[in-house]
C-alpha atoms as a PDB file:
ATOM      1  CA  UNK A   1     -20.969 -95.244  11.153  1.00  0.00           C
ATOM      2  CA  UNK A   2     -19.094 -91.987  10.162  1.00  0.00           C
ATOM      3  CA  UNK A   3     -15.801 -92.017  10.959  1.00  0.00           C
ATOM      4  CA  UNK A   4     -14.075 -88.987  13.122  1.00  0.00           C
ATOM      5  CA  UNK A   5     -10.941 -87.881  13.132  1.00  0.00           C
ATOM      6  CA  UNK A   6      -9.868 -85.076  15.946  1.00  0.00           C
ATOM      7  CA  UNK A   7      -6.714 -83.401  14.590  1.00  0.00           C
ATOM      8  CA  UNK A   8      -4.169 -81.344  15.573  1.00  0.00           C
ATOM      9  CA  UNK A   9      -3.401 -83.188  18.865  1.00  0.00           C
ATOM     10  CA  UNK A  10       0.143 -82.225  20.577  1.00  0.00           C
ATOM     11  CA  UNK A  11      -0.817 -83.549  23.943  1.00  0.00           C
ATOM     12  CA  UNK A  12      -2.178 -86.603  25.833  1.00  0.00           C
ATOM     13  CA  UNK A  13      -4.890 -85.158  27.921  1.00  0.00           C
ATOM     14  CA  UNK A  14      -6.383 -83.776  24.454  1.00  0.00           C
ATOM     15  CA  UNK A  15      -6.100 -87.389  23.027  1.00  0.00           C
ATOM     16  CA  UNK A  16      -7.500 -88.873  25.892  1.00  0.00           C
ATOM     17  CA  UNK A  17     -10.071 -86.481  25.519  1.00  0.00           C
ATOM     18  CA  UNK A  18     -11.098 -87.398  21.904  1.00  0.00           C
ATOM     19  CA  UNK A  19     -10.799 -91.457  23.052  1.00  0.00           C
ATOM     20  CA  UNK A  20     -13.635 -90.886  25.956  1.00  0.00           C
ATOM     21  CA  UNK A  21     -15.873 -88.870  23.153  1.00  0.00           C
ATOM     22  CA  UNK A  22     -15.673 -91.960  20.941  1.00  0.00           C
ATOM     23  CA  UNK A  23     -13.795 -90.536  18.136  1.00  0.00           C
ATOM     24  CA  UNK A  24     -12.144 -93.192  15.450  1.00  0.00           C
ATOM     25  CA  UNK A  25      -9.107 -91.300  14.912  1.00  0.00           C
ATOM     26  CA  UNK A  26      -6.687 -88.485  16.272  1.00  0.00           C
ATOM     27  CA  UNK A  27      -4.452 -86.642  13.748  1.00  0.00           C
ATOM     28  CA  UNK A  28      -0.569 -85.417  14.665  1.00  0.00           C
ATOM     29  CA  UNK A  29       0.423 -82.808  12.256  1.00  0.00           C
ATOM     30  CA  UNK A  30       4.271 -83.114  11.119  1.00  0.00           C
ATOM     31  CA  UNK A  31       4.808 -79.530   9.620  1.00  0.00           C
ATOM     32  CA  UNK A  32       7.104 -76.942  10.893  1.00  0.00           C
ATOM     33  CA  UNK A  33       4.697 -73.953  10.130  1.00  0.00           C
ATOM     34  CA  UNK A  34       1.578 -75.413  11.806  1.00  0.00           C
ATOM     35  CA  UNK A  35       0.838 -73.575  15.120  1.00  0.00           C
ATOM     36  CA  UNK A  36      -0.133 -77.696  15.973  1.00  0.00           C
ATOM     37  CA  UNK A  37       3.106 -79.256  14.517  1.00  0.00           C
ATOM     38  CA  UNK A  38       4.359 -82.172  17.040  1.00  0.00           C
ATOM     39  CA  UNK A  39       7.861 -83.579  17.491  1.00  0.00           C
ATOM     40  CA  UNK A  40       7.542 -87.343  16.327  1.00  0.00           C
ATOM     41  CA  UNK A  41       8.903 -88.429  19.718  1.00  0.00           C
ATOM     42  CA  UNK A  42       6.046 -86.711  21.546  1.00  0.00           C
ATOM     43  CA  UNK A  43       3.793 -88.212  19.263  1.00  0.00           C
ATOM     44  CA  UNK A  44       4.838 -91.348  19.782  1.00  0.00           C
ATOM     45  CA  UNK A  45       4.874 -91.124  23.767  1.00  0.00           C
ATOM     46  CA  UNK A  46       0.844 -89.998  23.395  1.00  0.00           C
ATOM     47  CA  UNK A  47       0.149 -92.642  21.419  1.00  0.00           C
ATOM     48  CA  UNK A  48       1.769 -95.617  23.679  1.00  0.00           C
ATOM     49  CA  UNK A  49      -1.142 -93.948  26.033  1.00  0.00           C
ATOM     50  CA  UNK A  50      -3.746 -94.672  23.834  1.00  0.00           C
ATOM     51  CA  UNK A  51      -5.922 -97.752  22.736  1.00  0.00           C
ATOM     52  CA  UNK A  52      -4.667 -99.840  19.932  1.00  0.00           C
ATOM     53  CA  UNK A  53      -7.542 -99.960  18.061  1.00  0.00           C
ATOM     54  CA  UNK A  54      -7.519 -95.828  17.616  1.00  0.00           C
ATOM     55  CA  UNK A  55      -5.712 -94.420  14.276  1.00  0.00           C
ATOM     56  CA  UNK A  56      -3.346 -92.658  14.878  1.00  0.00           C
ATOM     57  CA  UNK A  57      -2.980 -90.442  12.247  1.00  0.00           C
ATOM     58  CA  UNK A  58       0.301 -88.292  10.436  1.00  0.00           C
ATOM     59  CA  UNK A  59      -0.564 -85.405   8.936  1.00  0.00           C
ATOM     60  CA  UNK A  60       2.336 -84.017   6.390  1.00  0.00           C
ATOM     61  CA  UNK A  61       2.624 -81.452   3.403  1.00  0.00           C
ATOM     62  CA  UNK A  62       4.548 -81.873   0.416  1.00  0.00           C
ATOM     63  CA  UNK A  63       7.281 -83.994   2.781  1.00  0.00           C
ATOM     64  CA  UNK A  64       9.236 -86.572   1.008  1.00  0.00           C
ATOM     65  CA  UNK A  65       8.338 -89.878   0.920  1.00  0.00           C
ATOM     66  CA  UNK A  66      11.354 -90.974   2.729  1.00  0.00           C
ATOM     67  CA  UNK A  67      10.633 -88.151   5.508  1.00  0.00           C
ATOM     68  CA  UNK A  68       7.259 -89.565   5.682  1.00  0.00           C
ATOM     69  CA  UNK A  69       8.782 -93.145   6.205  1.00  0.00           C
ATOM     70  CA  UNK A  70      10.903 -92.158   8.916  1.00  0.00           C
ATOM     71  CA  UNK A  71       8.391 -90.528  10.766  1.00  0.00           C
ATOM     72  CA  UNK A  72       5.470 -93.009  10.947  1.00  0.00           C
ATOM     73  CA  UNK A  73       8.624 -95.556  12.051  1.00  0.00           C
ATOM     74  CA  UNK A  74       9.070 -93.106  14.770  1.00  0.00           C
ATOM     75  CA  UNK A  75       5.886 -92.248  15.664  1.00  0.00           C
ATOM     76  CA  UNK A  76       3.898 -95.533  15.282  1.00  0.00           C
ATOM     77  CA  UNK A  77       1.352 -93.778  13.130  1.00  0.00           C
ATOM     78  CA  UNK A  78      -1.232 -96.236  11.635  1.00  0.00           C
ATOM     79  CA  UNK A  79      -2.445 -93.742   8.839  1.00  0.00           C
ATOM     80  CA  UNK A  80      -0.966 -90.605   6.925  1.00  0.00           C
ATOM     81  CA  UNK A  81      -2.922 -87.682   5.675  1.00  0.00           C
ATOM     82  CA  UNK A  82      -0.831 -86.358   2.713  1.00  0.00           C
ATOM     83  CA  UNK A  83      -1.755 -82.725   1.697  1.00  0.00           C
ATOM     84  CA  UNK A  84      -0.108 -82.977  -2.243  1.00  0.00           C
ATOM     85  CA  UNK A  85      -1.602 -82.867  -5.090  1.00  0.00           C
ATOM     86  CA  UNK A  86      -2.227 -86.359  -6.856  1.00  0.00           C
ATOM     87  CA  UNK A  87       0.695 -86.671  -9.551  1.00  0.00           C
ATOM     88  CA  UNK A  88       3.591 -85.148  -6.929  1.00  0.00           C
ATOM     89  CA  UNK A  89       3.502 -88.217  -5.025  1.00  0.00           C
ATOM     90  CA  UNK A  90       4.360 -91.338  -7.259  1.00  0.00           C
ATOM     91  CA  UNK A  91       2.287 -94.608  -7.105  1.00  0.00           C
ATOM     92  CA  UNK A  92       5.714 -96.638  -6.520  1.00  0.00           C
ATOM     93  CA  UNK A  93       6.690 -94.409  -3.762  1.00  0.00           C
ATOM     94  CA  UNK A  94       3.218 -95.177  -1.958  1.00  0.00           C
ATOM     95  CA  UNK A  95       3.418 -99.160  -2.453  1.00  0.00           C
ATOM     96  CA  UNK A  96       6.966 -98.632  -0.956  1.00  0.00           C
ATOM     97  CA  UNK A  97       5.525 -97.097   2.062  1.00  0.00           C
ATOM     98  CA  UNK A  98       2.738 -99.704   2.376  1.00  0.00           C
ATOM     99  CA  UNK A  99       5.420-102.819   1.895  1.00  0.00           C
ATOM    100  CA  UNK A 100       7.142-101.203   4.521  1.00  0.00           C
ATOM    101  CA  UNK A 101       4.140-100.817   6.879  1.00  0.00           C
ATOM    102  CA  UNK A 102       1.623-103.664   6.456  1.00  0.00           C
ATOM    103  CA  UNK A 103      -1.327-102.486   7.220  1.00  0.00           C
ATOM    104  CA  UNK A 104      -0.616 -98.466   6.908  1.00  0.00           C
ATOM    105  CA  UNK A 105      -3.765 -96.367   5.699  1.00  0.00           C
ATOM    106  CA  UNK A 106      -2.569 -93.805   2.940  1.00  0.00           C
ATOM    107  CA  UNK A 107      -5.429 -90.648   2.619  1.00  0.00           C
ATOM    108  CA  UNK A 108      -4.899 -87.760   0.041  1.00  0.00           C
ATOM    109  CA  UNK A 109      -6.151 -84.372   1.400  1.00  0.00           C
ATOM    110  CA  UNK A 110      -6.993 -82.260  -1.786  1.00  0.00           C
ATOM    111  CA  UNK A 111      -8.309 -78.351  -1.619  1.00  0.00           C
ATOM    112  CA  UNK A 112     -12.039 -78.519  -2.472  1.00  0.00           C
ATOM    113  CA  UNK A 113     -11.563 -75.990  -4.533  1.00  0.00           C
ATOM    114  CA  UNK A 114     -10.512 -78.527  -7.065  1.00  0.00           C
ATOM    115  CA  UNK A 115     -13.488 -79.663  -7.721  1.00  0.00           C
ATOM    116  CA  UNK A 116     -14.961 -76.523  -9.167  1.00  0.00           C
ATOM    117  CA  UNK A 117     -12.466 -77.069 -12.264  1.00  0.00           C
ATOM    118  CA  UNK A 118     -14.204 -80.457 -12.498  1.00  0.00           C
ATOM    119  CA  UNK A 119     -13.623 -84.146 -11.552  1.00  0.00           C
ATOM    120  CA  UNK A 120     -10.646 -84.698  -9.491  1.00  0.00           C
ATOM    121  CA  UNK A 121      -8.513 -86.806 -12.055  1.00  0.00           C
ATOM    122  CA  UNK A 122      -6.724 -89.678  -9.817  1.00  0.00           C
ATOM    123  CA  UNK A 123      -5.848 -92.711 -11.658  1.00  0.00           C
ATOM    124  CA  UNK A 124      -6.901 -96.227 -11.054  1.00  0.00           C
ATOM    125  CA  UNK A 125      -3.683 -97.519  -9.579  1.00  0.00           C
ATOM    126  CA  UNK A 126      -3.315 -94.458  -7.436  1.00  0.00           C
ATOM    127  CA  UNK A 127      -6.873 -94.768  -6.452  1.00  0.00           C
ATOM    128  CA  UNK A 128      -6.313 -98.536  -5.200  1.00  0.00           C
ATOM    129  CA  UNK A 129      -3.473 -97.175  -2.854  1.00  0.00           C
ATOM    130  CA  UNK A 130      -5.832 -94.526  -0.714  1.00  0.00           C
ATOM    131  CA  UNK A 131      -8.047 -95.531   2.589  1.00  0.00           C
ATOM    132  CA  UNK A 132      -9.415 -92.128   1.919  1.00  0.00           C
ATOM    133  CA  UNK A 133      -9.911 -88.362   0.076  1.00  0.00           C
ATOM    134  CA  UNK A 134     -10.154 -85.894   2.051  1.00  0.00           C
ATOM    135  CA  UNK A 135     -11.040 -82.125   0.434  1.00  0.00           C
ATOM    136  CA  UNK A 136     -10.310 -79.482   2.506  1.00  0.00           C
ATOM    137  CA  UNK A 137     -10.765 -75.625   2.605  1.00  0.00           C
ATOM    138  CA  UNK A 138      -6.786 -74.736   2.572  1.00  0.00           C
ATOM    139  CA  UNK A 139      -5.067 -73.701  -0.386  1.00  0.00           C
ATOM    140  CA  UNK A 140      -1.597 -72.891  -1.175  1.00  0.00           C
ATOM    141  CA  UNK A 141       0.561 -72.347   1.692  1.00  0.00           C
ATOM    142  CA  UNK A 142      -1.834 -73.039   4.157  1.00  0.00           C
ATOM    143  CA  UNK A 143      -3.196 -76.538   2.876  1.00  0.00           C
ATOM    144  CA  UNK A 144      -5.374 -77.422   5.954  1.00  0.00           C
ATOM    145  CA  UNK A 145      -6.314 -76.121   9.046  1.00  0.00           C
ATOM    146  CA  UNK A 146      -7.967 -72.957   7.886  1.00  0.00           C
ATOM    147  CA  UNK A 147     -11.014 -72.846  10.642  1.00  0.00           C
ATOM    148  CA  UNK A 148     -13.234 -72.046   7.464  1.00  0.00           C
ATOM    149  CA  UNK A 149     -15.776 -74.240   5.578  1.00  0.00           C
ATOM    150  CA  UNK A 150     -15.388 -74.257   1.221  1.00  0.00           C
ATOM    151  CA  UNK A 151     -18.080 -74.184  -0.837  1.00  0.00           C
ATOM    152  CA  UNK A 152     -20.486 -76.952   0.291  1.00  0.00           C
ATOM    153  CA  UNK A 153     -23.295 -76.098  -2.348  1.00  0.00           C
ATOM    154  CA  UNK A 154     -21.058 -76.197  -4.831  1.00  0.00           C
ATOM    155  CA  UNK A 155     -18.831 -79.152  -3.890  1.00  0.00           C
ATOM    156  CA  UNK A 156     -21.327 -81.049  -3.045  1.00  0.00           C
ATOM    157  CA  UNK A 157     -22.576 -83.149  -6.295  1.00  0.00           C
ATOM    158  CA  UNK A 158     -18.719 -83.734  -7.420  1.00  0.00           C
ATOM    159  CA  UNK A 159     -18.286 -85.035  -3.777  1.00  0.00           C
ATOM    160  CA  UNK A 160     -21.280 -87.306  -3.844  1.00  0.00           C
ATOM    161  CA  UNK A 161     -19.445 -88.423  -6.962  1.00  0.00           C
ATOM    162  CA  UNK A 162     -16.293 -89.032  -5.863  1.00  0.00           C
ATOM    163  CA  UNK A 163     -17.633 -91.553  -2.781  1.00  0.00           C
ATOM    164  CA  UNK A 164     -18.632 -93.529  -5.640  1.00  0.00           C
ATOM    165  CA  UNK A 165     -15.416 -95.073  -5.937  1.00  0.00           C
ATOM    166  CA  UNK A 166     -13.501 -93.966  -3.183  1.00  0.00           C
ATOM    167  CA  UNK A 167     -14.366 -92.953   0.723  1.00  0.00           C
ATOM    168  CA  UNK A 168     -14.361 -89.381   1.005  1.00  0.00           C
ATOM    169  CA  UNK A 169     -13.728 -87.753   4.319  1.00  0.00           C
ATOM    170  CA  UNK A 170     -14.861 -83.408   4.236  1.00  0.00           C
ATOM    171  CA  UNK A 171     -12.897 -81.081   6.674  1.00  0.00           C
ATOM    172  CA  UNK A 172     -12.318 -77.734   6.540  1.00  0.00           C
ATOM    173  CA  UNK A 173     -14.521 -75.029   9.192  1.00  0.00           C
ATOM    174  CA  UNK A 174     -16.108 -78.184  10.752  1.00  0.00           C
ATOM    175  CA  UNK A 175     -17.660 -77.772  14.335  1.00  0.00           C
ATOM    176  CA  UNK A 176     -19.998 -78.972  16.594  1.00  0.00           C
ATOM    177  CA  UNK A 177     -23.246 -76.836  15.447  1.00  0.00           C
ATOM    178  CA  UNK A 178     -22.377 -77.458  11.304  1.00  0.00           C
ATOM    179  CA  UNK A 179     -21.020 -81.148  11.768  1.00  0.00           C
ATOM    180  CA  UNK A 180     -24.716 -83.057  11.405  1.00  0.00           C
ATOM    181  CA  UNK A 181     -25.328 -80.172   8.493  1.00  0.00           C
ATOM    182  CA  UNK A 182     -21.834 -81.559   6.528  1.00  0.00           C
ATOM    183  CA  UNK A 183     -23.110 -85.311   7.727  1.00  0.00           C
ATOM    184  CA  UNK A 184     -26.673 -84.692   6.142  1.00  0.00           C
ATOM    185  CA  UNK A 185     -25.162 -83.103   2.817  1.00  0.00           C
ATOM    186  CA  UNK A 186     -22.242 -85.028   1.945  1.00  0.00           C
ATOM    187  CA  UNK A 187     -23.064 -88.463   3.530  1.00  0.00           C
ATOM    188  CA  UNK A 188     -19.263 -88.663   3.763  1.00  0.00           C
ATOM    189  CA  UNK A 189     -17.232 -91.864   5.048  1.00  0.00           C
ATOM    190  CA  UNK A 190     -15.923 -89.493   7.489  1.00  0.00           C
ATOM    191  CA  UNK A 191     -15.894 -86.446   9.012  1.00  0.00           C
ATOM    192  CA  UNK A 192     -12.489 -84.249  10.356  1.00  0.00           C
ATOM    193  CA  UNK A 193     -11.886 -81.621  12.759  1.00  0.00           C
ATOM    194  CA  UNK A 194      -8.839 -79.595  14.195  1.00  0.00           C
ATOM    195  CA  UNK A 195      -9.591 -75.786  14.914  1.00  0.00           C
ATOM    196  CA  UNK A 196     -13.209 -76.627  15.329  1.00  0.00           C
ATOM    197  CA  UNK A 197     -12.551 -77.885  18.644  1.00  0.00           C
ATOM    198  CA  UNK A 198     -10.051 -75.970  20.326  1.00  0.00           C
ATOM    199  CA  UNK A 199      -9.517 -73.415  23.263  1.00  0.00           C
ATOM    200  CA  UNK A 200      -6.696 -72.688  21.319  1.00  0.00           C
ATOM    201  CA  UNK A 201      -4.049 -73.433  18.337  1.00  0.00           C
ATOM    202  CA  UNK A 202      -2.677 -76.917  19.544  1.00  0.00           C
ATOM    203  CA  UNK A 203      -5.376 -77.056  22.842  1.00  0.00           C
ATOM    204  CA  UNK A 204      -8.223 -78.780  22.570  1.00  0.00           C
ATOM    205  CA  UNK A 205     -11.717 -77.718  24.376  1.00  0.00           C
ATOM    206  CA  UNK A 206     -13.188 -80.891  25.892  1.00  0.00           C
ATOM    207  CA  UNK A 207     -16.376 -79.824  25.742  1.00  0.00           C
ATOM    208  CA  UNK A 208     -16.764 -78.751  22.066  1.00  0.00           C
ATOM    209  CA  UNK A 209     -14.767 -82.037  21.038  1.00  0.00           C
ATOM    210  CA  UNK A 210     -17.663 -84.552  23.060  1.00  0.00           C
ATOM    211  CA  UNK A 211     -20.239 -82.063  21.469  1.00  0.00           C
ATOM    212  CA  UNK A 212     -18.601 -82.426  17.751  1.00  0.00           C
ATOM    213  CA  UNK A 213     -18.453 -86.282  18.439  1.00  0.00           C
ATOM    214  CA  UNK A 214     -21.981 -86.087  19.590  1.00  0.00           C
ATOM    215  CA  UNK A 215     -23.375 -84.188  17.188  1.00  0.00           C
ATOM    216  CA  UNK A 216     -21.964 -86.557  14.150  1.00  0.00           C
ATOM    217  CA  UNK A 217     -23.399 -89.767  16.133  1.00  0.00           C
ATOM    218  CA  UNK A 218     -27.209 -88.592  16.900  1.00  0.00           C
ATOM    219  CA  UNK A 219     -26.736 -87.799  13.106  1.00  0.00           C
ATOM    220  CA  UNK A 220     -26.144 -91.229  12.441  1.00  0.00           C
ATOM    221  CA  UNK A 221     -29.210 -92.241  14.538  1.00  0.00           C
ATOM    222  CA  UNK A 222     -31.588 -89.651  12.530  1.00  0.00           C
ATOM    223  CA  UNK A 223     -30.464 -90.750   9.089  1.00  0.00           C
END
């Protein structure tokens, strides 16, 4: 089953919203520039509201690994979704974290972009750390979140790739009418959505998140 993540959440009604859809996962995004950034506090208080067996997800760019430490203490987060790129964040720094947090999911969101240039080069030892990759549309200073889809033709044969020997999760531009579309190309491990879904920056839409949840489940059932 593919697994989806609804990010971008800064309230509890929105998070209770993506629970009732059936979505895996709900994403809190720890950056001061994000329209959807969240105080770790909050985050925590919306995820005592929630069921255990949801991730709860921290999103974070560039942060330092102590930073990162602090906050998933603070927040509870079962997951983080680091947007670096793969040699900026060491190996021991991530089996810290883990040690620290049995049980913690590490994924490493990487501009699809990459891929263009050729096989994403992430070495065995890092590889064994990460749940997940996740390639995205952002770039630069905006990383994520970008409402717009990359490539997909092109990505696509160096993403099949990829799943080979990790789970690969696509986001970027997502949405309820292109979600079965991304599903039926990239046979991902999971699918991820923030702008996609919202009334506005940091407010979900209920109805477009049950149709994106939807949508990626009678996709499942057609495969």
């Amino acid at each position: 089953m593919t697994w989806v993540k609804i990010c971008g959440i800064t309230n509890l009604e929105d998070a209770q919203v993506a629970v009732d859809a059936g979505a895996d996962a709900v994403g809190f995004v720890f950056c001061e520039k994000s329209s959807r950034n969240i105080d770790p506090q909050v985050a925590r208080e919306i995820a005592a509201g929630l069921p255990q067996k949801l991730e709860r997800v921290g999103v974070f760019v560039n942060h330092p690994i102590e930073q990162v430490q602090n906050v998933v203490e603070r927040a509870e987060l079962t997951a983080v979704q680091f947007y670096s790129e793969p040699g900026s964040v060491s190996v021991e720094a991530l089996m810290a974290l883990k040690e620290n947090h049995s049980g913690l999911k590490l994924i490493l969101a990487c501009p699809a972009d990459k891929l263009s240039q050729g096989v994403l080069l992430i070495s065995e030892d890092f590889r064994k750390m990460l749940y997940a990759l996740m390639f995205d549309s952002g770039r630069g200073a905006r990383p994520g979140g970008t409402g717009k889809r990359f490539d997909w033709n092109e990505a696509r044969g160096m993403v099949q790739l990829m799943s080979v020997t990790v789970p690969v999760i696509v986001a970027g531009g997502l949405n309820p009418l292109n979600v079965a579309e991304a599903i039926k190309l990239f046979q991902p491990y999971g699918v991820d959505v923030a702008s996609g879904v919202e009334a506005k920056p940091g407010k979900k839409d209920p109805a477009k998140v049950y149709a994106f949840v939807r949508a990626a489940r009678e996709t499942e059932q057609t495969a």
